[in-house]
PDB file of N, CA and C in Angstrom:
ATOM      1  N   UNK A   1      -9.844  26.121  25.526  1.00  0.00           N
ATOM      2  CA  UNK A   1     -11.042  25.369  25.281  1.00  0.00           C
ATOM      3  C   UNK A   1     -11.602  24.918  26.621  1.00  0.00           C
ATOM      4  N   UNK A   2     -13.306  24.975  27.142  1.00  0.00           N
ATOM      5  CA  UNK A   2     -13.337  24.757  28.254  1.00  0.00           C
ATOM      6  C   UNK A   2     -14.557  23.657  27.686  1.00  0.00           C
ATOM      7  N   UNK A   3     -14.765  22.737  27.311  1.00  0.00           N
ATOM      8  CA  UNK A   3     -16.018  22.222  26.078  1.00  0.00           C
ATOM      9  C   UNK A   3     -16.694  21.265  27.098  1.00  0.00           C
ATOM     10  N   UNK A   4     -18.402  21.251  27.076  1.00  0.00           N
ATOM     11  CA  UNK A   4     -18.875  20.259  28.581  1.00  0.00           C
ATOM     12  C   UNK A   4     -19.626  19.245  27.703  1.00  0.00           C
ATOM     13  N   UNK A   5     -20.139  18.278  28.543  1.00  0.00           N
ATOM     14  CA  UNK A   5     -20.648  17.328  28.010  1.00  0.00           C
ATOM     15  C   UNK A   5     -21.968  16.845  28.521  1.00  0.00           C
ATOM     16  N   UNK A   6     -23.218  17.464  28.308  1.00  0.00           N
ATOM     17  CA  UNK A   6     -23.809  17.224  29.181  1.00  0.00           C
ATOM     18  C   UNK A   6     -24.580  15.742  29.579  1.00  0.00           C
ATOM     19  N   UNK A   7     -24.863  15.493  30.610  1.00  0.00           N
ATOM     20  CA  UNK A   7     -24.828  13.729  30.901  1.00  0.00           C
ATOM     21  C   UNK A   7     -26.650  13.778  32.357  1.00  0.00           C
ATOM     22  N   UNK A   8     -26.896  12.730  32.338  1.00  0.00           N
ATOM     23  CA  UNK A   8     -28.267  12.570  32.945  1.00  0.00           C
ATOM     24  C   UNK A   8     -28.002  11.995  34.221  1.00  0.00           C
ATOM     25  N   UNK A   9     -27.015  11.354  34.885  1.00  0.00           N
ATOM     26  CA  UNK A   9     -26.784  10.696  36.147  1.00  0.00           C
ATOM     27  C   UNK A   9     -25.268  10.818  36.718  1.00  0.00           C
ATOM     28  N   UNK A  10     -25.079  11.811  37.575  1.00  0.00           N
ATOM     29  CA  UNK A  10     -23.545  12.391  37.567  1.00  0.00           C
ATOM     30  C   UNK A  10     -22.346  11.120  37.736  1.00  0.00           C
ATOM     31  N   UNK A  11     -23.276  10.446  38.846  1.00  0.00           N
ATOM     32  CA  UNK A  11     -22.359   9.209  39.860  1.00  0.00           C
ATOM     33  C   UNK A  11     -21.636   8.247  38.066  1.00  0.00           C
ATOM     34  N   UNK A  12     -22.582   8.075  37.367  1.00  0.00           N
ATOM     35  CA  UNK A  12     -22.280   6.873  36.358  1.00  0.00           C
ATOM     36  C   UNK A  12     -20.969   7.850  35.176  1.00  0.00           C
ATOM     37  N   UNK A  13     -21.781   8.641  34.938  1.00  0.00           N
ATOM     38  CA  UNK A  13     -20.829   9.453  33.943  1.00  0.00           C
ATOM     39  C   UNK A  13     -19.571   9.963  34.610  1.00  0.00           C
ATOM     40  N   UNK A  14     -19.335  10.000  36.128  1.00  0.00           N
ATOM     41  CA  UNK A  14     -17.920  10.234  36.196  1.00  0.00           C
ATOM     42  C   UNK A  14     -17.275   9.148  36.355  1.00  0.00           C
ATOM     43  N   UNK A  15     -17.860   7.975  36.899  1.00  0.00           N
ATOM     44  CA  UNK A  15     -17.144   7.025  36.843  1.00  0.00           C
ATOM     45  C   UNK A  15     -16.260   6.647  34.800  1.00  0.00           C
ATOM     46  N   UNK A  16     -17.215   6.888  34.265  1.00  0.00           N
ATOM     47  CA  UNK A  16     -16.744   6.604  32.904  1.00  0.00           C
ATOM     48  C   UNK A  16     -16.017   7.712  32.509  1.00  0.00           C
ATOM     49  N   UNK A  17     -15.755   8.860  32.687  1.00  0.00           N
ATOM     50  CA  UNK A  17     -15.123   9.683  32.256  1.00  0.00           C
ATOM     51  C   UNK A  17     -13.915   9.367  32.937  1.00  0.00           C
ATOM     52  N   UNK A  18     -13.397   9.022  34.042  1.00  0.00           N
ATOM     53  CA  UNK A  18     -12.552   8.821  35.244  1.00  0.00           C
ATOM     54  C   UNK A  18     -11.916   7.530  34.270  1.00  0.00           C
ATOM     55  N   UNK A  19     -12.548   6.803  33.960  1.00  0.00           N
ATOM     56  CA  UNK A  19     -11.567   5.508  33.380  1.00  0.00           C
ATOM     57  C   UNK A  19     -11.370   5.572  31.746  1.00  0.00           C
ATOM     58  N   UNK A  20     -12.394   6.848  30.989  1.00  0.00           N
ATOM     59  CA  UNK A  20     -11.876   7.212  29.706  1.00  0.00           C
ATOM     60  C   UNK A  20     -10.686   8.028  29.684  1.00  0.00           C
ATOM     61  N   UNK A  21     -10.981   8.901  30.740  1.00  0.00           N
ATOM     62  CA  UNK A  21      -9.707   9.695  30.721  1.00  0.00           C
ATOM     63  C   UNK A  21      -8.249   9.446  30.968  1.00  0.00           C
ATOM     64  N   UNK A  22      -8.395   8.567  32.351  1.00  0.00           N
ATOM     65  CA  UNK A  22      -7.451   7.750  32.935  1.00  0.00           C
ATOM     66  C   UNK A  22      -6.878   8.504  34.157  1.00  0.00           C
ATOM     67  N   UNK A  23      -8.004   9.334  34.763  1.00  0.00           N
ATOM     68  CA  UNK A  23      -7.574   9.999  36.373  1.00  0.00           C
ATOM     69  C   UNK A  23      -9.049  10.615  36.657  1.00  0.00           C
ATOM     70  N   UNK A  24      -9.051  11.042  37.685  1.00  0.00           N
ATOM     71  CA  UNK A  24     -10.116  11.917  38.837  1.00  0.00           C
ATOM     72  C   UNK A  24     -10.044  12.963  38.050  1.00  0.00           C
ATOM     73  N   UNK A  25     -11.394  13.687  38.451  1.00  0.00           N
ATOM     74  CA  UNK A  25     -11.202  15.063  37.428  1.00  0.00           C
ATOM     75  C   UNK A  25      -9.759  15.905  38.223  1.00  0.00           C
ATOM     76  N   UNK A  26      -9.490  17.317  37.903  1.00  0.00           N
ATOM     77  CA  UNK A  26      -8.650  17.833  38.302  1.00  0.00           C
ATOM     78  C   UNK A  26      -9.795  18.859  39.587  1.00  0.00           C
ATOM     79  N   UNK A  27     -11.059  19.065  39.200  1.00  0.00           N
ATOM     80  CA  UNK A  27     -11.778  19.725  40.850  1.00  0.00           C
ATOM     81  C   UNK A  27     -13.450  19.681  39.797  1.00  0.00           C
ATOM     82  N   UNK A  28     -14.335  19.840  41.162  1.00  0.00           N
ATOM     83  CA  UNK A  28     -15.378  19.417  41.209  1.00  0.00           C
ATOM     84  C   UNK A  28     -15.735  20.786  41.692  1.00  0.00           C
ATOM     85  N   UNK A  29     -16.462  21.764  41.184  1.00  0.00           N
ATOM     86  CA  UNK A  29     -16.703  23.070  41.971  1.00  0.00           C
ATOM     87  C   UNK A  29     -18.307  22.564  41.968  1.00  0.00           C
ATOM     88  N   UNK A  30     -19.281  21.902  42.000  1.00  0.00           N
ATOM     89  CA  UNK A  30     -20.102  21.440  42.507  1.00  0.00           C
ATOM     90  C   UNK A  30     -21.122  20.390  42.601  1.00  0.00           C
ATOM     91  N   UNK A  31     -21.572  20.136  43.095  1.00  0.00           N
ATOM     92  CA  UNK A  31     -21.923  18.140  42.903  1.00  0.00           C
ATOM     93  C   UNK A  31     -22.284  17.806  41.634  1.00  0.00           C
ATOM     94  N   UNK A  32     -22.697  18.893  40.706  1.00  0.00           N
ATOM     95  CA  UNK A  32     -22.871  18.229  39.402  1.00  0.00           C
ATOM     96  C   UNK A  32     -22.193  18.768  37.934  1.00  0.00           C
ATOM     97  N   UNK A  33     -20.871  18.995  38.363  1.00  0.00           N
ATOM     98  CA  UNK A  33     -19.984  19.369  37.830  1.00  0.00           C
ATOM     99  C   UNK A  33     -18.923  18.237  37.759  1.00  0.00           C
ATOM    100  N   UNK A  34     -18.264  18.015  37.219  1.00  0.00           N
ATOM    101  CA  UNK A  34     -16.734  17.425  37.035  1.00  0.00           C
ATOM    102  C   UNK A  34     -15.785  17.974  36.073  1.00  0.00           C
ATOM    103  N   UNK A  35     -14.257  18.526  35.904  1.00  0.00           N
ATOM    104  CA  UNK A  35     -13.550  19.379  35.811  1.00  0.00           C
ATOM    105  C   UNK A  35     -12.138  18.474  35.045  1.00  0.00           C
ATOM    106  N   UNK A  36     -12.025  18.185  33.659  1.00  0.00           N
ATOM    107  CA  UNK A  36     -10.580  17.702  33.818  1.00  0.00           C
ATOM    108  C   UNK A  36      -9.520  18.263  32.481  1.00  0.00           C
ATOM    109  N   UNK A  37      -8.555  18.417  33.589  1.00  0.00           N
ATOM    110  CA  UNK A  37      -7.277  18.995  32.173  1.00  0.00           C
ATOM    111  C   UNK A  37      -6.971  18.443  31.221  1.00  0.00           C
ATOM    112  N   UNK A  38      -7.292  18.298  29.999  1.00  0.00           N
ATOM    113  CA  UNK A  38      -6.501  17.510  28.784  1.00  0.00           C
ATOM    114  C   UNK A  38      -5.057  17.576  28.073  1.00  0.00           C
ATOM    115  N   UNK A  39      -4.844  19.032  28.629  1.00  0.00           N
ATOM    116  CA  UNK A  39      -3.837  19.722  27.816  1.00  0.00           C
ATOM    117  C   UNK A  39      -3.921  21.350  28.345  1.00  0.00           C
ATOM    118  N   UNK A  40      -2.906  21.699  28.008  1.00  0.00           N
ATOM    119  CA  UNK A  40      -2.607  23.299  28.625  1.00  0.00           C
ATOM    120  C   UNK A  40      -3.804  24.062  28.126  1.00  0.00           C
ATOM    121  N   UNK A  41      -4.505  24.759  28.294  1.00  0.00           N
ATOM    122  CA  UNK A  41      -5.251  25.279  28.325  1.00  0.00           C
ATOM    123  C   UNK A  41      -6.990  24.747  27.606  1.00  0.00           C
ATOM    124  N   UNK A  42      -6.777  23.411  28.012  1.00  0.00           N
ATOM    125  CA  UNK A  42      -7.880  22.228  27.089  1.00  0.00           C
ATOM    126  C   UNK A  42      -8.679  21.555  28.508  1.00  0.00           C
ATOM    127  N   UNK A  43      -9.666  21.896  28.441  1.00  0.00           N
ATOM    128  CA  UNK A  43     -10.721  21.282  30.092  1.00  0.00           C
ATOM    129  C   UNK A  43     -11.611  20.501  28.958  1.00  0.00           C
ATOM    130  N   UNK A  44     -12.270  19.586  29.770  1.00  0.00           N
ATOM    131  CA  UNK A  44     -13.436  18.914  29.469  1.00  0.00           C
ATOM    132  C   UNK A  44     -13.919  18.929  30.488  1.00  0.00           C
ATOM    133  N   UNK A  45     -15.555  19.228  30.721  1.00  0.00           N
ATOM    134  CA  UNK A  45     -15.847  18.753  31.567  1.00  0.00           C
ATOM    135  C   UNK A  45     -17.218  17.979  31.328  1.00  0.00           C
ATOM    136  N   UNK A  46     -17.740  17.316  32.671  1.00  0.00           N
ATOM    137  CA  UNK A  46     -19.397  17.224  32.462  1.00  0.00           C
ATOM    138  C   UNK A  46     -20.171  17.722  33.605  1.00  0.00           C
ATOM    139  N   UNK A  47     -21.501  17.787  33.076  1.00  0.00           N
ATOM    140  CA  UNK A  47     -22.640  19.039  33.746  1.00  0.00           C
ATOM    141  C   UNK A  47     -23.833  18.067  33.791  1.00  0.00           C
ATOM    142  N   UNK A  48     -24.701  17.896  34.782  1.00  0.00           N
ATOM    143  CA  UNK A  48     -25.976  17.162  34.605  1.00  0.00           C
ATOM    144  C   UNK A  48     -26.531  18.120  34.427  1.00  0.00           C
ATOM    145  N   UNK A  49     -27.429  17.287  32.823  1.00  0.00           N
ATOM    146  CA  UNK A  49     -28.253  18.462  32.365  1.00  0.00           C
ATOM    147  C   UNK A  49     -29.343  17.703  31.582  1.00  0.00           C
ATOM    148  N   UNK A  50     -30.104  16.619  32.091  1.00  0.00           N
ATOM    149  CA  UNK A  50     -30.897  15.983  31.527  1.00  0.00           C
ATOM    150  C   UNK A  50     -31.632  16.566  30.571  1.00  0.00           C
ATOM    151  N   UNK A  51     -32.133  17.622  29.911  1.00  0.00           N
ATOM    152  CA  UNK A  51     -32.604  17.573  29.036  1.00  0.00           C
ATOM    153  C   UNK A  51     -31.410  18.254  27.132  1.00  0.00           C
ATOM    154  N   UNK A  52     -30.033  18.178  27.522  1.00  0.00           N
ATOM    155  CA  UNK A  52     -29.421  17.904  26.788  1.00  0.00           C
ATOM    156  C   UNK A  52     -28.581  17.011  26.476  1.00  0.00           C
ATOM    157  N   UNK A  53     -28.925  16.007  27.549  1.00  0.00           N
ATOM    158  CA  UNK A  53     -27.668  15.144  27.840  1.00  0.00           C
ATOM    159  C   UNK A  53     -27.627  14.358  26.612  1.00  0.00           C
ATOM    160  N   UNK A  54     -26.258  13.381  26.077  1.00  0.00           N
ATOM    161  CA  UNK A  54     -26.363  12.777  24.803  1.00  0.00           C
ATOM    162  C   UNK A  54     -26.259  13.818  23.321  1.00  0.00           C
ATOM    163  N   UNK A  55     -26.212  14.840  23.449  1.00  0.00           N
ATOM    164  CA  UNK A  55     -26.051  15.876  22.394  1.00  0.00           C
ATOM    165  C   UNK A  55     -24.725  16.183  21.919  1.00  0.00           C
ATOM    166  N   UNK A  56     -23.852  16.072  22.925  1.00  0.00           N
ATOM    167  CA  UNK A  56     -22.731  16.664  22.793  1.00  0.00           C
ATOM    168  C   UNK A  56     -21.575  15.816  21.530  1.00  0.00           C
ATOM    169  N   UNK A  57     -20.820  16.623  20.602  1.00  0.00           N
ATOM    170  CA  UNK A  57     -19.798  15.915  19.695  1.00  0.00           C
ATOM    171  C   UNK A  57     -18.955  16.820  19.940  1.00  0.00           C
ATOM    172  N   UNK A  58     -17.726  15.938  20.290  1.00  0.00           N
ATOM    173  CA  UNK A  58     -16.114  16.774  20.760  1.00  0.00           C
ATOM    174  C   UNK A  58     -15.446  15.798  20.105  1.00  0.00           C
ATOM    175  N   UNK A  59     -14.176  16.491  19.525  1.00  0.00           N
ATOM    176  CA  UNK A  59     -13.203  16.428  18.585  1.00  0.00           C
ATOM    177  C   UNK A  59     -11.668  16.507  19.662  1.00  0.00           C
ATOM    178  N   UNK A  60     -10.759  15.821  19.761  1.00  0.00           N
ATOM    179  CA  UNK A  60      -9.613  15.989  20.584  1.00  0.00           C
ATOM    180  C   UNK A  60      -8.476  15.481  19.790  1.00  0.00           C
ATOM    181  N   UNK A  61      -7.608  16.001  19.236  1.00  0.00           N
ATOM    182  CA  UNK A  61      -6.514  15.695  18.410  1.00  0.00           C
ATOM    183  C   UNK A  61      -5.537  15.233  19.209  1.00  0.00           C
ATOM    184  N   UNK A  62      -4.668  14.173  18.956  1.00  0.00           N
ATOM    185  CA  UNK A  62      -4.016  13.728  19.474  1.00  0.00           C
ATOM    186  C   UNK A  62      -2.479  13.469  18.722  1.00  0.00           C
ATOM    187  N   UNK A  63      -1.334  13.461  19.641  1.00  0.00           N
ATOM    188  CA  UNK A  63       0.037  13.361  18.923  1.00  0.00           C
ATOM    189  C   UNK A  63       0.250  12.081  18.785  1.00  0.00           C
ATOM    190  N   UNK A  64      -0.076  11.514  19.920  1.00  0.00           N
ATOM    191  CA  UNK A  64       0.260   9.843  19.300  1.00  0.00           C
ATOM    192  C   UNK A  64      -1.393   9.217  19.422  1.00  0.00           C
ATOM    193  N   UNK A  65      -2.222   9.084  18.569  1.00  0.00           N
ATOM    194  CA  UNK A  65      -3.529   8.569  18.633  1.00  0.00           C
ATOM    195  C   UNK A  65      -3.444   6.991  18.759  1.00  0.00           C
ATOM    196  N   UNK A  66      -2.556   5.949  18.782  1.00  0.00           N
ATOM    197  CA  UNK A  66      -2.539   4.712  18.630  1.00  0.00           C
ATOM    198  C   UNK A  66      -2.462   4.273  20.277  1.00  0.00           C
ATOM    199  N   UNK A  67      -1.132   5.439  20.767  1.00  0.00           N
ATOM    200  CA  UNK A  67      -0.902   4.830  21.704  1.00  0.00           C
ATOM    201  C   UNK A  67      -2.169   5.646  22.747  1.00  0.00           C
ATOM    202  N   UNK A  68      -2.947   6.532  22.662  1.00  0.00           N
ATOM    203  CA  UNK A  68      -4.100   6.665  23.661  1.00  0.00           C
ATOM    204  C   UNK A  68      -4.964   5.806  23.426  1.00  0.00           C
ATOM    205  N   UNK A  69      -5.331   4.780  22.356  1.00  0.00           N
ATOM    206  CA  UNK A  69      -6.311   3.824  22.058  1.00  0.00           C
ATOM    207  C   UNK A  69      -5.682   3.227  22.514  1.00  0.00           C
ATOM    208  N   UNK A  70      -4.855   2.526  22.747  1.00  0.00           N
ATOM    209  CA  UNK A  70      -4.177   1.552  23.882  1.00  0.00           C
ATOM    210  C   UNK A  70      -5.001   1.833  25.204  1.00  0.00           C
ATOM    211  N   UNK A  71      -4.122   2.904  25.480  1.00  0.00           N
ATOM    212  CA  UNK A  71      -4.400   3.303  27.044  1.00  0.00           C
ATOM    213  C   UNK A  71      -5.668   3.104  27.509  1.00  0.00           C
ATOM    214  N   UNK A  72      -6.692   3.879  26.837  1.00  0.00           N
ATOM    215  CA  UNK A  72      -8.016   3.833  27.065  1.00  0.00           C
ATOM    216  C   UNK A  72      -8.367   1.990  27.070  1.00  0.00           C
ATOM    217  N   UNK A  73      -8.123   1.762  25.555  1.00  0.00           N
ATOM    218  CA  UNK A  73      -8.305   0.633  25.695  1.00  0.00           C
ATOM    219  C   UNK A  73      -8.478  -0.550  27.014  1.00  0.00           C
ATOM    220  N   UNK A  74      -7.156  -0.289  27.629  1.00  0.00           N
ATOM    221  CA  UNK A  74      -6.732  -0.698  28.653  1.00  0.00           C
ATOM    222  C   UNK A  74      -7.426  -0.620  30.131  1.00  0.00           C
ATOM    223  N   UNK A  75      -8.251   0.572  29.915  1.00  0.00           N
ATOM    224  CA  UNK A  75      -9.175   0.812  31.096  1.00  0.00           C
ATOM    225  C   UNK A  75     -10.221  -0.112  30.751  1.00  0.00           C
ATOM    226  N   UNK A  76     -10.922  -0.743  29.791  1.00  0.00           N
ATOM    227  CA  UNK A  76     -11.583  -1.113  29.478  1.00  0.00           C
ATOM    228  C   UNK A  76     -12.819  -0.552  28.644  1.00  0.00           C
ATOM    229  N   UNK A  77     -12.701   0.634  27.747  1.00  0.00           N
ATOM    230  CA  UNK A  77     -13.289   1.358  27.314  1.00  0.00           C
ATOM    231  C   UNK A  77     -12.551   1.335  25.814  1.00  0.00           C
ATOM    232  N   UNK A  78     -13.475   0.497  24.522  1.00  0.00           N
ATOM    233  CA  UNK A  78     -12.905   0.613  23.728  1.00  0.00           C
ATOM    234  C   UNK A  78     -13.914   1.407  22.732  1.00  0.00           C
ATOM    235  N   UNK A  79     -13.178   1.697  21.519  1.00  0.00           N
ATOM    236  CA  UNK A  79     -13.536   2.925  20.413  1.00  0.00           C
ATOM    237  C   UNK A  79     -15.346   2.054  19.600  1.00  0.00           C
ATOM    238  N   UNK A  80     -16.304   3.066  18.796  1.00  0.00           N
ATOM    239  CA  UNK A  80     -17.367   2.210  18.705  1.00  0.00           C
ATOM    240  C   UNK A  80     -17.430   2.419  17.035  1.00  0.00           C
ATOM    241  N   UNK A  81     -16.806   3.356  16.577  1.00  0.00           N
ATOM    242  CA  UNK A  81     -16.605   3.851  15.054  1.00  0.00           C
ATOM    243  C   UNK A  81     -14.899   4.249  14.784  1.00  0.00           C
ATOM    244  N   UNK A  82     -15.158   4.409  13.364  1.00  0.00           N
ATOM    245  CA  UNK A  82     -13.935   5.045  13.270  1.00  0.00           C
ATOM    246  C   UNK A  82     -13.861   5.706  11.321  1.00  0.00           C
ATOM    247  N   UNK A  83     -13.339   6.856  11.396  1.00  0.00           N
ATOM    248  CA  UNK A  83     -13.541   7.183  10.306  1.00  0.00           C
ATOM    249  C   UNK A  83     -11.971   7.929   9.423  1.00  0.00           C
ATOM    250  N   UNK A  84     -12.385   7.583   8.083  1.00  0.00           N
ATOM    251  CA  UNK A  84     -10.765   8.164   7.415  1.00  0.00           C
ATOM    252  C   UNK A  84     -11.303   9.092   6.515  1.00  0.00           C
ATOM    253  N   UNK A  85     -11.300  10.240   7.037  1.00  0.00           N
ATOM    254  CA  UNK A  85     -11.813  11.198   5.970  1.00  0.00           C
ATOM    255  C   UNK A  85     -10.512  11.317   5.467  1.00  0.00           C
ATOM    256  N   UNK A  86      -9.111  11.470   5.419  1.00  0.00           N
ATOM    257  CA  UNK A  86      -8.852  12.024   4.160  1.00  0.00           C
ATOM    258  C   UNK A  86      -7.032  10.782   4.007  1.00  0.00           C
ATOM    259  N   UNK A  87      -6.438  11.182   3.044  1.00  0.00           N
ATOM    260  CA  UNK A  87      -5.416  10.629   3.441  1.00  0.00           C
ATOM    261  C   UNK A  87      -4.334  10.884   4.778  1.00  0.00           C
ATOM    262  N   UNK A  88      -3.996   9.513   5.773  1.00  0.00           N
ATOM    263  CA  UNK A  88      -3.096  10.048   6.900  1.00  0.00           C
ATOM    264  C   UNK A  88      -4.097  10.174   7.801  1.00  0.00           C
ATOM    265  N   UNK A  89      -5.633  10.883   7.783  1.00  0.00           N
ATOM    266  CA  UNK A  89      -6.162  11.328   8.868  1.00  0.00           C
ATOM    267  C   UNK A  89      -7.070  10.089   9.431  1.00  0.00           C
ATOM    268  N   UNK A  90      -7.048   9.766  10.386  1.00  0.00           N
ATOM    269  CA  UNK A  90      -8.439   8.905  11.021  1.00  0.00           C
ATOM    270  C   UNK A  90      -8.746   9.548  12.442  1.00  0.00           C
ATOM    271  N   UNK A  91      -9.528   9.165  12.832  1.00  0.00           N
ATOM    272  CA  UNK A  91     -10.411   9.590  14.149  1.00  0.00           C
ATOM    273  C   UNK A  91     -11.624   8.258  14.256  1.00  0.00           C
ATOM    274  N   UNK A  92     -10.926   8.062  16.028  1.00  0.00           N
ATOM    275  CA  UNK A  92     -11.927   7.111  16.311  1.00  0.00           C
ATOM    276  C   UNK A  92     -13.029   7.887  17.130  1.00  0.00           C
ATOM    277  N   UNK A  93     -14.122   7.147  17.677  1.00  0.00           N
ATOM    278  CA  UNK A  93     -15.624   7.675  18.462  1.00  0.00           C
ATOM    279  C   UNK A  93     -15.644   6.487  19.593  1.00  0.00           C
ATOM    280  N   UNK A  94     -15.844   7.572  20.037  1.00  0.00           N
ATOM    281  CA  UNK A  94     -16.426   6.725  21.438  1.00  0.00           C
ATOM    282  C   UNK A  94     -17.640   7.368  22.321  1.00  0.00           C
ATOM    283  N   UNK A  95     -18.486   6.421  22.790  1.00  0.00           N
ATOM    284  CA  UNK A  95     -19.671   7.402  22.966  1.00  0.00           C
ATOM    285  C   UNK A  95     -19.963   7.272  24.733  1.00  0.00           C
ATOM    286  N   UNK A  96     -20.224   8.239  25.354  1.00  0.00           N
ATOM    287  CA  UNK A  96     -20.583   7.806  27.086  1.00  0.00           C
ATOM    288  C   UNK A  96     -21.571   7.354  27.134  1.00  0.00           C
ATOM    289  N   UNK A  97     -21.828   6.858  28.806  1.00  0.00           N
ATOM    290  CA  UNK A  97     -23.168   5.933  28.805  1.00  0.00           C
ATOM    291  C   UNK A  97     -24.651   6.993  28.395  1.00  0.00           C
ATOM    292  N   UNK A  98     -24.320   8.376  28.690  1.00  0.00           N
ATOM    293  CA  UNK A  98     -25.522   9.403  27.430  1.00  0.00           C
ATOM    294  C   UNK A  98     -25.780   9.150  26.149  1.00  0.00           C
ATOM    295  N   UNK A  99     -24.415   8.786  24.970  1.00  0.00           N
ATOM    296  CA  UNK A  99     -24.694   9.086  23.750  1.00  0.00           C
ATOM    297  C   UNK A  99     -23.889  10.158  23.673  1.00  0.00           C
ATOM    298  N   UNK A 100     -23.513  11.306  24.213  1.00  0.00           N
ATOM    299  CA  UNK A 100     -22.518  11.771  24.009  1.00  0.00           C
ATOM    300  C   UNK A 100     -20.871  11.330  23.097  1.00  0.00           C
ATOM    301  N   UNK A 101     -20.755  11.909  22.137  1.00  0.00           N
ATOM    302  CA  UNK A 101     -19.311  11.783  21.311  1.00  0.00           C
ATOM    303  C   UNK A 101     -18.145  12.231  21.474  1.00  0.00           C
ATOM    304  N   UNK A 102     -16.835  11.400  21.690  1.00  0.00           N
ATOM    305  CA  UNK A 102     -15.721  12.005  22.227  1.00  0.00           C
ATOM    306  C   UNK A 102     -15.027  11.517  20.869  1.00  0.00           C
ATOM    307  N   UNK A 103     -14.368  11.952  19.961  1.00  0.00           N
ATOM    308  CA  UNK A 103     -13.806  11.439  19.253  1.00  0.00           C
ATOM    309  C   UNK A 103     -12.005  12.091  19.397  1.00  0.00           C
ATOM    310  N   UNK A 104     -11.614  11.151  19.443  1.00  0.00           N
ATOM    311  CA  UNK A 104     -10.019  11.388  18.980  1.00  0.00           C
ATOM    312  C   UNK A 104      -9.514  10.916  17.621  1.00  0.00           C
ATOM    313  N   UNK A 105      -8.591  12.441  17.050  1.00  0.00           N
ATOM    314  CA  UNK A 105      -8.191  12.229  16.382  1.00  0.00           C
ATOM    315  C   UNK A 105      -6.946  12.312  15.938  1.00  0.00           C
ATOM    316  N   UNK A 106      -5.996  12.098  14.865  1.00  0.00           N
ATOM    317  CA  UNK A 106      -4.870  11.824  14.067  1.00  0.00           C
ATOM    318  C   UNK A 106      -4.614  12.857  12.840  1.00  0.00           C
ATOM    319  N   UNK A 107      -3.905  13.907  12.624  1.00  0.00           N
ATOM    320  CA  UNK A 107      -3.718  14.403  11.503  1.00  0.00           C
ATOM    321  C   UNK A 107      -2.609  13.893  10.823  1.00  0.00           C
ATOM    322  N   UNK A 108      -2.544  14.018   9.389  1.00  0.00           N
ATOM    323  CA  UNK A 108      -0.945  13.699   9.065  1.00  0.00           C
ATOM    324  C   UNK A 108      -0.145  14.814   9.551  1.00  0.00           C
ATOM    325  N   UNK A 109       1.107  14.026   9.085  1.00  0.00           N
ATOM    326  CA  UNK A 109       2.416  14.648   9.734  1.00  0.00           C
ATOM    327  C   UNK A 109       2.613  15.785   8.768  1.00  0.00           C
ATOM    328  N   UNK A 110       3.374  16.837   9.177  1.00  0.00           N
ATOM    329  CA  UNK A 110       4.030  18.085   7.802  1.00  0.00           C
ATOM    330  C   UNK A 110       4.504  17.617   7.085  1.00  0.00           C
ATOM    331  N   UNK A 111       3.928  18.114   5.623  1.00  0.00           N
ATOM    332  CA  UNK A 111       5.050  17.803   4.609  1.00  0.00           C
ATOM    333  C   UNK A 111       6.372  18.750   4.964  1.00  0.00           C
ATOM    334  N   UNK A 112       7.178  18.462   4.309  1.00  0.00           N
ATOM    335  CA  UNK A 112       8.535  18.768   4.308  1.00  0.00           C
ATOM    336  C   UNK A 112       8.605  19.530   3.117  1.00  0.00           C
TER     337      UNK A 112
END
């Protein structure tokens, strides 16, 4: 997955991506690019692209979803929705200073 996000002012949106994520991107191949690993073969990045910026909805599943709402939390970036579509499942939203949607989510566990 290489999924971008596009955003209107690079300097502001990496700063917020940098403290949603909880590090520096992993590389910058050019001033209006930013580059970061989520997971083995999982990038996010963002692109200034003012006339899509704020469009973007990304989905990121998570193994322990409580304890990355902590974390994030902790940067000072907390969740703005949150939804339970089914039993076991929730997913929170969080939106960048675009409007852009990052949501993490929670599946249930295997049945047995």
């Amino acid at each position: 997955m290489f999924a971008g996000l596009p955003v209107r002012n690079f300097g502001i949106s990496l700063e917020w991506y940098r403290r949603f994520l909880g590090s520096s991107p992993n590389f910058c191949p050019n001033d209006t690019e930013a580059v970061w690993l989520i997971a083995e073969y999982r990038w996010i990045y963002i692109i200034v692209d003012p006339k899509r910026a704020g469009g973007a909805i990304q989905t990121v599943m998570c193994s322990d979803l409580e304890a990355t709402i902590a974390e994030i939390s902790k940067r000072g970036i907390d969740f703005s929705d949150e939804e339970r579509p089914a039993e076991g499942v929730r997913k929170v939203i969080y939106y960048d200073p675009d409007g852009n949607e990052i949501g993490l989510g929670s599946i249930p566990p295997e049945e047995e």
